[in-house]
Protein backbone atom coordinates (compact mmCIF):
# COMPACT_ATOMS: atom_id res chain seq x y z
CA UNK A 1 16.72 -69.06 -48.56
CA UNK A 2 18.67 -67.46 -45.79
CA UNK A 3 16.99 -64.00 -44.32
CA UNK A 4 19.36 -61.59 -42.42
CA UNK A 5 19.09 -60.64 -38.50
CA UNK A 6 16.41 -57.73 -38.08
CA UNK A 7 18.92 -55.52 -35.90
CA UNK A 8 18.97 -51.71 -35.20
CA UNK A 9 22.20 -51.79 -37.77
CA UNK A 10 20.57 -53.39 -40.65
CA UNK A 11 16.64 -52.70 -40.07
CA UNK A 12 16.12 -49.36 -42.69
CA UNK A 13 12.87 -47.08 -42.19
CA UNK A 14 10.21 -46.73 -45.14
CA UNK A 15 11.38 -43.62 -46.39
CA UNK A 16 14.72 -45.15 -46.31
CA UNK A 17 14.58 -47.62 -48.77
CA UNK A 18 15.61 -47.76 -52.53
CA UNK A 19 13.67 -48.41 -55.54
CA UNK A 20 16.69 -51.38 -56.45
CA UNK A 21 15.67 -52.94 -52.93
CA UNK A 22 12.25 -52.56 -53.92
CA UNK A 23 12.23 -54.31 -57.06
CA UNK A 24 14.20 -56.96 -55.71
CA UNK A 25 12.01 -57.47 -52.71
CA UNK A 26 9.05 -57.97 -55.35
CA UNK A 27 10.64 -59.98 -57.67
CA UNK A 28 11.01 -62.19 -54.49
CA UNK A 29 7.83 -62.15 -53.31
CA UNK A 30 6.31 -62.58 -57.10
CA UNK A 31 5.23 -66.58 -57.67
CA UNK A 32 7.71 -67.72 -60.24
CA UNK A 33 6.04 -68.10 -63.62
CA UNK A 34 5.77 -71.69 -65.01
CA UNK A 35 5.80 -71.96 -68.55
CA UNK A 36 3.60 -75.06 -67.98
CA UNK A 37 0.83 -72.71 -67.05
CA UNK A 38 -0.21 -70.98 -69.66
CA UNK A 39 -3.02 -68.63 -68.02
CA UNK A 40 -0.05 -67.15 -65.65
CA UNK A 41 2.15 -66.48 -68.63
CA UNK A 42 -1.23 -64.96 -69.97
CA UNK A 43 -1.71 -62.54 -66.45
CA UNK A 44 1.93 -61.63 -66.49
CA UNK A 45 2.14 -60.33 -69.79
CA UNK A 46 -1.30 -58.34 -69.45
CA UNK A 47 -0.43 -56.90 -65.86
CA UNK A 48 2.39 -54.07 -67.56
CA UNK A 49 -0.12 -52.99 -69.82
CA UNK A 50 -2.86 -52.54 -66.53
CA UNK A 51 -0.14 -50.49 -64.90
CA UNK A 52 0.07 -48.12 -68.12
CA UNK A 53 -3.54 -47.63 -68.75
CA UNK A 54 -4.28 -46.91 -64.97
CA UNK A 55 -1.15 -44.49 -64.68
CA UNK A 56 -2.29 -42.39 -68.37
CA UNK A 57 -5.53 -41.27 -66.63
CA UNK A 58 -3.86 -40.01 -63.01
CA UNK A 59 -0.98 -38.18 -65.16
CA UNK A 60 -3.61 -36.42 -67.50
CA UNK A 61 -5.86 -35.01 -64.66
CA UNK A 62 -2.78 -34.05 -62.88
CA UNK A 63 -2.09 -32.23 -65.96
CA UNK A 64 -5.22 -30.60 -66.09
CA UNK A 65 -5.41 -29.70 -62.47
CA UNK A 66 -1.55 -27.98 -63.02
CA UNK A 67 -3.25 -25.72 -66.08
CA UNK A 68 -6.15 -25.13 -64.62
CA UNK A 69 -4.17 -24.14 -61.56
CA UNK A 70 -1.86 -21.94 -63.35
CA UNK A 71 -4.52 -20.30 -65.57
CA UNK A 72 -6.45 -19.62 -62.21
CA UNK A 73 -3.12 -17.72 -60.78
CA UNK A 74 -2.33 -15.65 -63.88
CA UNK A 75 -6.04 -14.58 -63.44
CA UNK A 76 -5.56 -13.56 -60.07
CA UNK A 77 -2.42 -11.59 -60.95
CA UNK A 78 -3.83 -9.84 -63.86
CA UNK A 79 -6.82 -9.09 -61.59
CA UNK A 80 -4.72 -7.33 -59.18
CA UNK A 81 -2.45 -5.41 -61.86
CA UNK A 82 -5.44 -4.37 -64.02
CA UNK A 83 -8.87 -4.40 -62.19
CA UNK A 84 -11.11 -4.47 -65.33
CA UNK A 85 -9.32 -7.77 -66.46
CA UNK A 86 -12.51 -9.42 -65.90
CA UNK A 87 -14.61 -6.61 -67.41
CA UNK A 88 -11.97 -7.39 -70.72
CA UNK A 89 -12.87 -10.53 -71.01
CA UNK A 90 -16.62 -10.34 -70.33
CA UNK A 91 -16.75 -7.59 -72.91
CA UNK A 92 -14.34 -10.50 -75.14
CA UNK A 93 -17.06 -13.03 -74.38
CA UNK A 94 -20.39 -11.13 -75.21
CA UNK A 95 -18.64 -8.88 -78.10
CA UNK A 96 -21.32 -6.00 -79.24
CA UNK A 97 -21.44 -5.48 -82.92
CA UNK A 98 -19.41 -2.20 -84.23
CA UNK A 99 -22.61 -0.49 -85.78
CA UNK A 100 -24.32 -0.95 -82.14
CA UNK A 101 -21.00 0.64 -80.32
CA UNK A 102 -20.89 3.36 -82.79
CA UNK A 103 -24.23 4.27 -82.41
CA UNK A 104 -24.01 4.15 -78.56
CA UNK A 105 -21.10 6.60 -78.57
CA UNK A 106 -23.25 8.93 -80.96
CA UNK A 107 -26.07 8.82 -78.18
CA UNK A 108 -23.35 9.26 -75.38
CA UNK A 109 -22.21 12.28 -77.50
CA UNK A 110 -25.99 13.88 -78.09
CA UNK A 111 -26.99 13.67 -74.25
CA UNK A 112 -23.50 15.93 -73.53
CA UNK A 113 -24.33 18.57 -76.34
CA UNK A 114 -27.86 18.64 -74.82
CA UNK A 115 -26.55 18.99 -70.64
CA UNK A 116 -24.10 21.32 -71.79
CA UNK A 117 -26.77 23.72 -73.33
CA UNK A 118 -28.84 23.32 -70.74
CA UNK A 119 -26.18 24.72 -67.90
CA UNK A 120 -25.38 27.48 -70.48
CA UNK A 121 -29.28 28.32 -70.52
CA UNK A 122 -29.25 27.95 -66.67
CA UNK A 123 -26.41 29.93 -66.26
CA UNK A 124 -27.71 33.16 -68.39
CA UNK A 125 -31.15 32.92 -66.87
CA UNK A 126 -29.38 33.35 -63.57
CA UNK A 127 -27.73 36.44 -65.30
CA UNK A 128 -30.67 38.02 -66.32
CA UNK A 129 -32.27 37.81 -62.66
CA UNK A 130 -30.08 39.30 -60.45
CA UNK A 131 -29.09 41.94 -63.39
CA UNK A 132 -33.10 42.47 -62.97
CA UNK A 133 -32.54 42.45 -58.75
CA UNK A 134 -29.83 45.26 -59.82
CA UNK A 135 -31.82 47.06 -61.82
CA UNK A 136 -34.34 47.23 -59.17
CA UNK A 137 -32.16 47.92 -55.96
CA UNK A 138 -30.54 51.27 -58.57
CA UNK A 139 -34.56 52.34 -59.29
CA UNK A 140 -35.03 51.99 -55.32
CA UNK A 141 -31.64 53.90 -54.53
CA UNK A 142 -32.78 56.32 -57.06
CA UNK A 143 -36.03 57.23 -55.23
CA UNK A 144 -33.90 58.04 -51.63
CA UNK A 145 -34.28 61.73 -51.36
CA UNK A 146 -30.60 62.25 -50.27
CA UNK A 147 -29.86 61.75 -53.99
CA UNK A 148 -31.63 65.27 -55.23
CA UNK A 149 -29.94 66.96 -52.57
CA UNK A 150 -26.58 65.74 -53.74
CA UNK A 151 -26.77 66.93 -57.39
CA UNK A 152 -28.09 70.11 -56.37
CA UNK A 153 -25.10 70.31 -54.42
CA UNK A 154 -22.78 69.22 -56.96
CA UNK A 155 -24.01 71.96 -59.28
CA UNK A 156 -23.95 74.34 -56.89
CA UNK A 157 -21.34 73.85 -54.46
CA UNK A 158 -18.80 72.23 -56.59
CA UNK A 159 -16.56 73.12 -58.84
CA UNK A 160 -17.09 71.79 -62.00
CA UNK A 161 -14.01 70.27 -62.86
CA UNK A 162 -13.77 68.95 -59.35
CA UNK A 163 -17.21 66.83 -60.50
CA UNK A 164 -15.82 66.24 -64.42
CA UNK A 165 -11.82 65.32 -62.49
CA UNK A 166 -13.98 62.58 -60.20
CA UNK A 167 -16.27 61.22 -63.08
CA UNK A 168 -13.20 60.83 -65.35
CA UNK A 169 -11.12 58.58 -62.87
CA UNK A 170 -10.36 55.25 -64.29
CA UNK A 171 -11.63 53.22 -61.17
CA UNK A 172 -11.79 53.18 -57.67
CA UNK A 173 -8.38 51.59 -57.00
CA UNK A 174 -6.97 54.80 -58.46
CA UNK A 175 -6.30 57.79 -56.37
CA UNK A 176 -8.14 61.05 -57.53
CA UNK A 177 -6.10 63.57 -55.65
CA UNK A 178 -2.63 64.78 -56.68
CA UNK A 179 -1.32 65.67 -53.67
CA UNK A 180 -2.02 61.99 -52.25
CA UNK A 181 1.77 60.14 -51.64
CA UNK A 182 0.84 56.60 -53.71
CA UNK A 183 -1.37 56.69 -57.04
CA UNK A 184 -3.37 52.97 -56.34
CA UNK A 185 -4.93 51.58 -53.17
CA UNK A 186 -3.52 49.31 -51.60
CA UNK A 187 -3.67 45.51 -52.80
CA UNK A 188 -6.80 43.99 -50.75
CA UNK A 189 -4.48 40.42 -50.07
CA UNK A 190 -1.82 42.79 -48.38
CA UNK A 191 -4.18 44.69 -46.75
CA UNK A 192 -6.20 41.40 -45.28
CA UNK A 193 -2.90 39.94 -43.98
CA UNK A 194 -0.83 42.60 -42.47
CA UNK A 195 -4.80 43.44 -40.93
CA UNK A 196 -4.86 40.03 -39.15
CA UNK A 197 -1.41 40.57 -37.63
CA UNK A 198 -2.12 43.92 -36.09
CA UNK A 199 -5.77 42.55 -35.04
CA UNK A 200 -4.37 39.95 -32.93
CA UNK A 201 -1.65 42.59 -31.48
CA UNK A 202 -4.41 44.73 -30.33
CA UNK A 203 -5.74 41.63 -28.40
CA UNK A 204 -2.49 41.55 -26.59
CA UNK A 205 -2.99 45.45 -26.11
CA UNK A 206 -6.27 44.85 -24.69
CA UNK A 207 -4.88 42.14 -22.51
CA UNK A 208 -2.49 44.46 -21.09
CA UNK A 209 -4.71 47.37 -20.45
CA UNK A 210 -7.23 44.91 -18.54
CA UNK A 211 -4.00 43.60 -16.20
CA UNK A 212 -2.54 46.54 -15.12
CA UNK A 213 -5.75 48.58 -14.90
CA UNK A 214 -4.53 50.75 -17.79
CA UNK A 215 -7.42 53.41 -19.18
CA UNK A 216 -7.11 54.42 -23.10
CA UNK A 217 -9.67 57.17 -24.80
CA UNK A 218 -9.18 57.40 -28.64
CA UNK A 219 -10.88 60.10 -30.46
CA UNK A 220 -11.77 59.90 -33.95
CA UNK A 221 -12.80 63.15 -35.65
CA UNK A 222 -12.67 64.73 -39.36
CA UNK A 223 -14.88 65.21 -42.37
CA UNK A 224 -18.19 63.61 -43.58
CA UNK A 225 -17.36 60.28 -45.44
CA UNK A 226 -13.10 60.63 -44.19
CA UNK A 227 -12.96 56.72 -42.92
CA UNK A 228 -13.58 57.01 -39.37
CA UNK A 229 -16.60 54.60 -38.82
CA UNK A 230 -14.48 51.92 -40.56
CA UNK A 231 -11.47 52.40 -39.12
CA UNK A 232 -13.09 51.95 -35.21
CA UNK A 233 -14.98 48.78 -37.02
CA UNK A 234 -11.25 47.24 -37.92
CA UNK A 235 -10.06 47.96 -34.31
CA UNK A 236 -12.69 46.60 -32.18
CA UNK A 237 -14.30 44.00 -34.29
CA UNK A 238 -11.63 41.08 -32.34
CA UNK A 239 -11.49 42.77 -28.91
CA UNK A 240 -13.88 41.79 -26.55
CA UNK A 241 -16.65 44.09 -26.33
CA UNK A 242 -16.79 44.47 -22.33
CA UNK A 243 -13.40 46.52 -22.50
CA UNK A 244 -13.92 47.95 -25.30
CA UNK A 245 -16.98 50.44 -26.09
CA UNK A 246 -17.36 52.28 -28.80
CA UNK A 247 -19.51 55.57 -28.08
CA UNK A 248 -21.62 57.57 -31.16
CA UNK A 249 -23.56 60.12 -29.06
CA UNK A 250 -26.96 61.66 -31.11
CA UNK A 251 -27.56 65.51 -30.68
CA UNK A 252 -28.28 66.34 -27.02
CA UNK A 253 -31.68 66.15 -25.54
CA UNK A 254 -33.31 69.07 -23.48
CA UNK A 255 -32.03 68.03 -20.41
CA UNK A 256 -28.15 67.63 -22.34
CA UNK A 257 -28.49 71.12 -23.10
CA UNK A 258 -28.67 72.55 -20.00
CA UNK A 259 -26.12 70.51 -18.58
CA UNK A 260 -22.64 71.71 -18.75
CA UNK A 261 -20.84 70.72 -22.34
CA UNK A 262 -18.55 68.21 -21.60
CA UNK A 263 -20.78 66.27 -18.85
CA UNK A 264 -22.75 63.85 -20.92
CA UNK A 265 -18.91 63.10 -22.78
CA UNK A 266 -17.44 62.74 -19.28
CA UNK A 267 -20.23 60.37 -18.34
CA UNK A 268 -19.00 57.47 -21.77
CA UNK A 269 -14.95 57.76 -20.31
CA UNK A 270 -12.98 54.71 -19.12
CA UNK A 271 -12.89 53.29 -15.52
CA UNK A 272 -9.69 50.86 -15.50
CA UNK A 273 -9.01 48.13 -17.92
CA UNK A 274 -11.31 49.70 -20.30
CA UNK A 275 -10.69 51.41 -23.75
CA UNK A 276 -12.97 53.80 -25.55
CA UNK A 277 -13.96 54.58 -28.80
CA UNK A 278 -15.96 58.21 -29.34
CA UNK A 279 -16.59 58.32 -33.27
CA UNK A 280 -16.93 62.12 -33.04
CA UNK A 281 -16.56 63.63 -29.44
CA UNK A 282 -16.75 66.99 -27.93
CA UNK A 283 -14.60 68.48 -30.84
CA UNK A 284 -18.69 68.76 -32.93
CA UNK A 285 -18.62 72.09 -31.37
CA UNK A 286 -15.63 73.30 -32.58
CA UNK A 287 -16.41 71.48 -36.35
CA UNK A 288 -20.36 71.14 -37.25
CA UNK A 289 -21.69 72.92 -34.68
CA UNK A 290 -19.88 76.33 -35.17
CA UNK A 291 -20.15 75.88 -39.35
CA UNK A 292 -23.57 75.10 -38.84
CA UNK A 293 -24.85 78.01 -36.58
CA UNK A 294 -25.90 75.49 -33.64
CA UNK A 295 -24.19 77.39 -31.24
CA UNK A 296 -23.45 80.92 -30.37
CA UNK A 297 -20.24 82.56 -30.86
CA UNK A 298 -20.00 83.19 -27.13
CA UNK A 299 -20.18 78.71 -26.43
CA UNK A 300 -17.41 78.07 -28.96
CA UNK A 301 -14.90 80.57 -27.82
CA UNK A 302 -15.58 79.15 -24.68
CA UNK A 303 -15.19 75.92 -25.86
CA UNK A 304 -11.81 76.53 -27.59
CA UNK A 305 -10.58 77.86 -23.78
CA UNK A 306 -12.04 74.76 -21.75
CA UNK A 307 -10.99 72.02 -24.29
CA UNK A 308 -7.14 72.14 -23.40
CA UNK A 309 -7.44 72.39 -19.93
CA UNK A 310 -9.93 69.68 -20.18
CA UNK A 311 -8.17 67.56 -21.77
CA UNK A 312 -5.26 68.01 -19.92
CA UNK A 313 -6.71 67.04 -16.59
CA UNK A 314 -7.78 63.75 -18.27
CA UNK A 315 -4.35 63.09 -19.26
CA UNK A 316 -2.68 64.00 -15.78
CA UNK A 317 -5.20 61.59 -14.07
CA UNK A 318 -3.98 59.26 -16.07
CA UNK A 319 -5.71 58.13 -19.21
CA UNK A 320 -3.99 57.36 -22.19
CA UNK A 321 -5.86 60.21 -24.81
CA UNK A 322 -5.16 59.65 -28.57
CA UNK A 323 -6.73 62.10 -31.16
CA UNK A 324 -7.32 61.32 -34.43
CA UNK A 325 -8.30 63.65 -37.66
CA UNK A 326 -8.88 61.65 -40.40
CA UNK A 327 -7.65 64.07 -43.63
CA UNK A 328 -9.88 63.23 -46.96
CA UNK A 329 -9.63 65.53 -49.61
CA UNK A 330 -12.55 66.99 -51.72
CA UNK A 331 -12.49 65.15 -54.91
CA UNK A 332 -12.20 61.91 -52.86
CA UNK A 333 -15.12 62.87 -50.23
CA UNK A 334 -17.21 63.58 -53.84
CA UNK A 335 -16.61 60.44 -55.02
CA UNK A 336 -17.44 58.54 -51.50
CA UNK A 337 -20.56 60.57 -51.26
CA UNK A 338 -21.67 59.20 -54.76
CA UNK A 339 -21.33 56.35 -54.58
CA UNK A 340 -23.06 56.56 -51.19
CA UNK A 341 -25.87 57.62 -52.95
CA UNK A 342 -26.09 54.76 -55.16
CA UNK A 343 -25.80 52.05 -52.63
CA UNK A 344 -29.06 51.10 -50.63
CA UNK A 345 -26.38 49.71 -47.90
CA UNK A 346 -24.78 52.95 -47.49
CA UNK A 347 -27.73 55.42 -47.84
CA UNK A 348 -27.97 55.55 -43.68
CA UNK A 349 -24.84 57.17 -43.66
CA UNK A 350 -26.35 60.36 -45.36
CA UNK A 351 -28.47 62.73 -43.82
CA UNK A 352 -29.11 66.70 -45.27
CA UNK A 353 -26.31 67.65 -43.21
CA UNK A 354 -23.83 65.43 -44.24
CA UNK A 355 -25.18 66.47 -47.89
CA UNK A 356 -24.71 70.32 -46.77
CA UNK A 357 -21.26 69.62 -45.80
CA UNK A 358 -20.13 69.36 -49.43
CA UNK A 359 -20.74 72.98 -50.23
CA UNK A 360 -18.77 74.17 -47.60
CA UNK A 361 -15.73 72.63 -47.62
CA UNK A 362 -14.06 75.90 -47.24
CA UNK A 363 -16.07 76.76 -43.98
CA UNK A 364 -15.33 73.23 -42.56
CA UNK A 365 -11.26 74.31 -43.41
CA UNK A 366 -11.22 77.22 -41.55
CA UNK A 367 -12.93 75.56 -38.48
CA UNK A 368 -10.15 72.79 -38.60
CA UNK A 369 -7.35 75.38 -38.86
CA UNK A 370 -8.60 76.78 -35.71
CA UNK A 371 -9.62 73.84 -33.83
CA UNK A 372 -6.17 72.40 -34.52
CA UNK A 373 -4.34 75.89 -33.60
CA UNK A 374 -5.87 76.26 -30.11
CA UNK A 375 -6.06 72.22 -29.03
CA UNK A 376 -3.04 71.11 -30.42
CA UNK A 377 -1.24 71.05 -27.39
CA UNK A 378 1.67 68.78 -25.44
CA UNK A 379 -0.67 67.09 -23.29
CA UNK A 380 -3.09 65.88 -26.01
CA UNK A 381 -1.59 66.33 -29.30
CA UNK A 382 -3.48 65.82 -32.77
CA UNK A 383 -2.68 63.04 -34.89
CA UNK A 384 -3.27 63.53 -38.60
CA UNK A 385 -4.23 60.43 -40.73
CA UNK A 386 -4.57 60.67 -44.43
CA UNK A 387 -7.68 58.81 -45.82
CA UNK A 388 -7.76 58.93 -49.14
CA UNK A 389 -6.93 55.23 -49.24
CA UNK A 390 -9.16 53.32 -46.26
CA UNK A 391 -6.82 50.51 -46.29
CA UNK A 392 -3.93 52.20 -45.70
CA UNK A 393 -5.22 54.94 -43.39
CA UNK A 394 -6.78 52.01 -40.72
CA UNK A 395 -3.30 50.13 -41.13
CA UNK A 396 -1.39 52.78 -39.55
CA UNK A 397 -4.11 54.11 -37.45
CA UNK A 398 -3.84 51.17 -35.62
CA UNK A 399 0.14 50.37 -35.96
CA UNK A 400 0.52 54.18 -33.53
CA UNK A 401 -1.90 52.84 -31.30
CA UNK A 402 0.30 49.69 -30.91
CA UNK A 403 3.32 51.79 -31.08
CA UNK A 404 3.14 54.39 -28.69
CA UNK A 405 1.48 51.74 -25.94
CA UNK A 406 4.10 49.89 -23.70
CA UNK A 407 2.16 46.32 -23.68
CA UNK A 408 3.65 43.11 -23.19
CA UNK A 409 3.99 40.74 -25.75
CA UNK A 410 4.69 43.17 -28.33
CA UNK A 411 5.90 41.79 -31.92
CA UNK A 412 8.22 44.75 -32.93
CA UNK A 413 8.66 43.27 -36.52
CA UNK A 414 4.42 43.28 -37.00
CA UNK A 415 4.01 46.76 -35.43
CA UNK A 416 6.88 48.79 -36.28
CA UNK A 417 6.32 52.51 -36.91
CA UNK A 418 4.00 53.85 -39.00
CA UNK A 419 4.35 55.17 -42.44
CA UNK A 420 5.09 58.97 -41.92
CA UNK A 421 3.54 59.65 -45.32
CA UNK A 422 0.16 58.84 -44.07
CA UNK A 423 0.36 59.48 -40.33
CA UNK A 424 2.07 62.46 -38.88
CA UNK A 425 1.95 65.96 -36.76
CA UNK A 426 -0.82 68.19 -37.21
CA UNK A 427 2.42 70.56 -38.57
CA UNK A 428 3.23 67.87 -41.36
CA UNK A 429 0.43 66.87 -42.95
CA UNK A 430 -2.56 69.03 -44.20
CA UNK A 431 -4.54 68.88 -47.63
CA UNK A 432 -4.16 71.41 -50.67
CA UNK A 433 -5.63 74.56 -49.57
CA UNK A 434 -4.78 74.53 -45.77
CA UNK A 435 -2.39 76.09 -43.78
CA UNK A 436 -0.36 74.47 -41.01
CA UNK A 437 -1.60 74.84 -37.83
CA UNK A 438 1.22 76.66 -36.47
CA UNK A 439 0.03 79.89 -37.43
CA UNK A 440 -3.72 80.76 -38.72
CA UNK A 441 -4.69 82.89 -42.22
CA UNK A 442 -4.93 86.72 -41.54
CA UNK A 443 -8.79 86.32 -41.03
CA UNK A 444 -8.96 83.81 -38.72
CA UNK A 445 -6.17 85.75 -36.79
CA UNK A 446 -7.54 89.12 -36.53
CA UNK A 447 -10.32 87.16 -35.15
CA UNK A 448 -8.64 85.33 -32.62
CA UNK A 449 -6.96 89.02 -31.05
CA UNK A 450 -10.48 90.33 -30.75
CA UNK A 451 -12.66 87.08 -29.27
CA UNK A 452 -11.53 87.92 -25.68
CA UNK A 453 -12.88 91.96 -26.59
CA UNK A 454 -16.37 90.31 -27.69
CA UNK A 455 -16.79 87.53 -24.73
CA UNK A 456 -15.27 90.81 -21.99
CA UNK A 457 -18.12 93.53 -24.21
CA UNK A 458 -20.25 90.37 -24.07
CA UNK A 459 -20.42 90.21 -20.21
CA UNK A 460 -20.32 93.60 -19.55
CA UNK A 461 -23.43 93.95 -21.07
């Protein structure tokens, strides 16, 4: 048997060689069968059927292994689609008899029914308690002495269908008087935003007047219950309290009274960078003061003479003076005083004379007629704001502030100008039953022409 040369041309690598070359190369190397021997024509007949039993078992666990494989990857693929796959098939598994399920859900449906009546039960107990905490607070508001006062006043003072036109009004959102421009408040979500806007202008303002050294006095005057408390609350309550003060001065003490008037006022104004707040300011003597008999004729002439020049010599050392009267009308000061009454939060903001006040609304008119004639002046004009609606009186209260001041910064298209039905000239807006302060009624004038014959009789004497 001849064998060829092993050389690089003809020598073939393992994974190079054929199955044909394969066989042939056993068939070679196989021992030739003799038929003489019978045991190796025995072995080579059983040796195929070796090869097939030993190759069944190896293809059948591959099998298994490939099913077992695949049902292990469908698993995992299900498992990721649909997470409670395995839940599914546990439940598939250990199967629960209907009869047990349906009396589960039954249960299930029993312990709802019995939460739900127990929140309702909650709920209405939590009803009943703080109608009970109302209850009490009205019994306690009913005992506050102001409250006797006021009903004696309203059926006394009042007009009675003044009282039956407030009790009759549909709500508080509507506006009682007729003379008022708009017949509803203003919307509280309009109010709150346009609010913010002018809040964070009047930081800017402040800014401004604390850079340049700039010194502002605004004066906020008018009727019991008109909105001017509130209205200094909306414009201070984001400016920083060391530049801006807000001054509320009791009745004078001994040693006040024997001072000259305006001394303890001039003591509260401005140095630079500061603003000023007086709710009510020197102007009590020309308002409760003089209505109330606290001072003599004699002190509010004299008042009425020193106020402009006063006033004036403020302005020409330069402060910034703003005066404000805030204009309620009567059926709408009724109705604040009320409900006043009937709050335990608001009852501090009555006192006898406050209460007093409401049966002489037409003795409060004629001091405001005057007060207005004789201080209205170039220097330190009046600025009137209507009231009858708080949200819209603060509003443009503050938007002439931020108006009329030059301060840097300014956003024209949040401040803008005010709206002239509700702010204006002393001349342009006054309630029903006033007269414009341009000229005074024939009482009030005959007693103007013969004040400086009492205070020149006065001193004679």
């Amino acid at each position: 048997m001849t064998t060829m040369p092993n050389t690089p041309e003809t020598q073939l690598h393992p994974e190079e060689v054929k199955p044909e070359e394969t066989q042939a190369s056993l068939a070679v190397s196989a021992p030739e069968v003799s038929p003489a021997n019978p045991e190796t024509l025995e072995r080579a007949a059983q040796k195929p059927e070796e090869g097939k039993m030993r190759a069944q078992p190896k293809a059948e666990t591959k099998k298994l292994e490939l099913k077992s494989k695949a049902k292990k990857s469908s698993a995992k693929v299900l498992a990721g689609i649909f997470p409670v796959g395995e839940r599914a098939e546990e439940h598939a598994r250990t199967s629960v008899p209907k009869e047990q399920v349906s009396s589960e859900k039954a249960a299930l449906k029993l312990e709802k029914k019995r939460l739900k009546a127990l929140h309702k039960a909650e709920k209405k107990e939590l009803k009943k308690k703080l109608k009970k905490k109302k209850d009490s607070n009205k019994t306690t508001a009913g005992s506050f002495p102001m409250i006797e006062l006021i009903d004696e006043q309203v059926r006394t003072g009042i007009p009675h269908e003044l009282v039956a036109k407030v009790k009759d009004a549909k709500s508080k959102k509507h506006i009682i008087s007729s003379t008022y421009p708009y017949q509803k408040q203003m919307k509280t979500a309009n109010y709150e935003e346009e609010m913010e806007l002018l809040q964070i202008e009047l930081v800017k303002m402040q800014t401004w007047v604390q850079k340049v050294g700039e010194r502002i006095v605004l004066l906020f005057e008018g009727r019991d219950a008109a909105g001017k408390g509130g209205t200094i609350q909306r414009f201070t309550e984001n400016l920083n309290p060391r530049g801006a003060k807000v001054v509320a001065l009791a009745k004078p003490s001994d040693t006040e009274r024997g001072q000259w008037y305006f001394q303890r006022y001039i003591e509260k104004l401005p140095t630079k960078g500061e603003i000023v707040f007086f709710d009510r300011s020197w102007y009590n003597r020309g308002g409760v003061e003089h209505v109330m008999g606290f001072c003599t004729p004699h002190e509010y002439l004299e008042f009425m003479r020193q106020t402009p020049e006063f006033e004036r010599m403020m302005v020409r050392s330069g402060i910034r003076l703003y005066k404000f009267w805030f204009s309620v009308s009567r059926e709408e000061q009724l109705r604040r005083f009320l409900g006043r009454a009937k709050d335990p939060l608001k009852q501090w903001k009555l006192s006898p004379m406050d209460v007093e006040s409401l049966g002489r609304w037409d003795s409060y008119t004629k001091a405001k007629e005057a007060m207005l004639f004789y201080t209205d002046t170039a220097d330190a004009p009046w600025t009137i704001v209507r009231s009858d609606d708080k949200k819209r009186a603060r509003l443009n209260a503050i938007k002439y502030i931020l108006h009329t001041v030059p301060y840097e910064g300014k956003d024209d298209d949040v401040v803008g100008a005010p709206d002239p039905h509700i702010v204006g000239s002393a001349k342009a807006i006054y309630e029903h039953g006033e007269h414009p302060h341009t000229h005074l009624p024939p009482d009030q004038t005959k007693a103007a022409a013969e004040a400086p014959k009492a205070k020149a009789a006065t001193a004679g004497s």
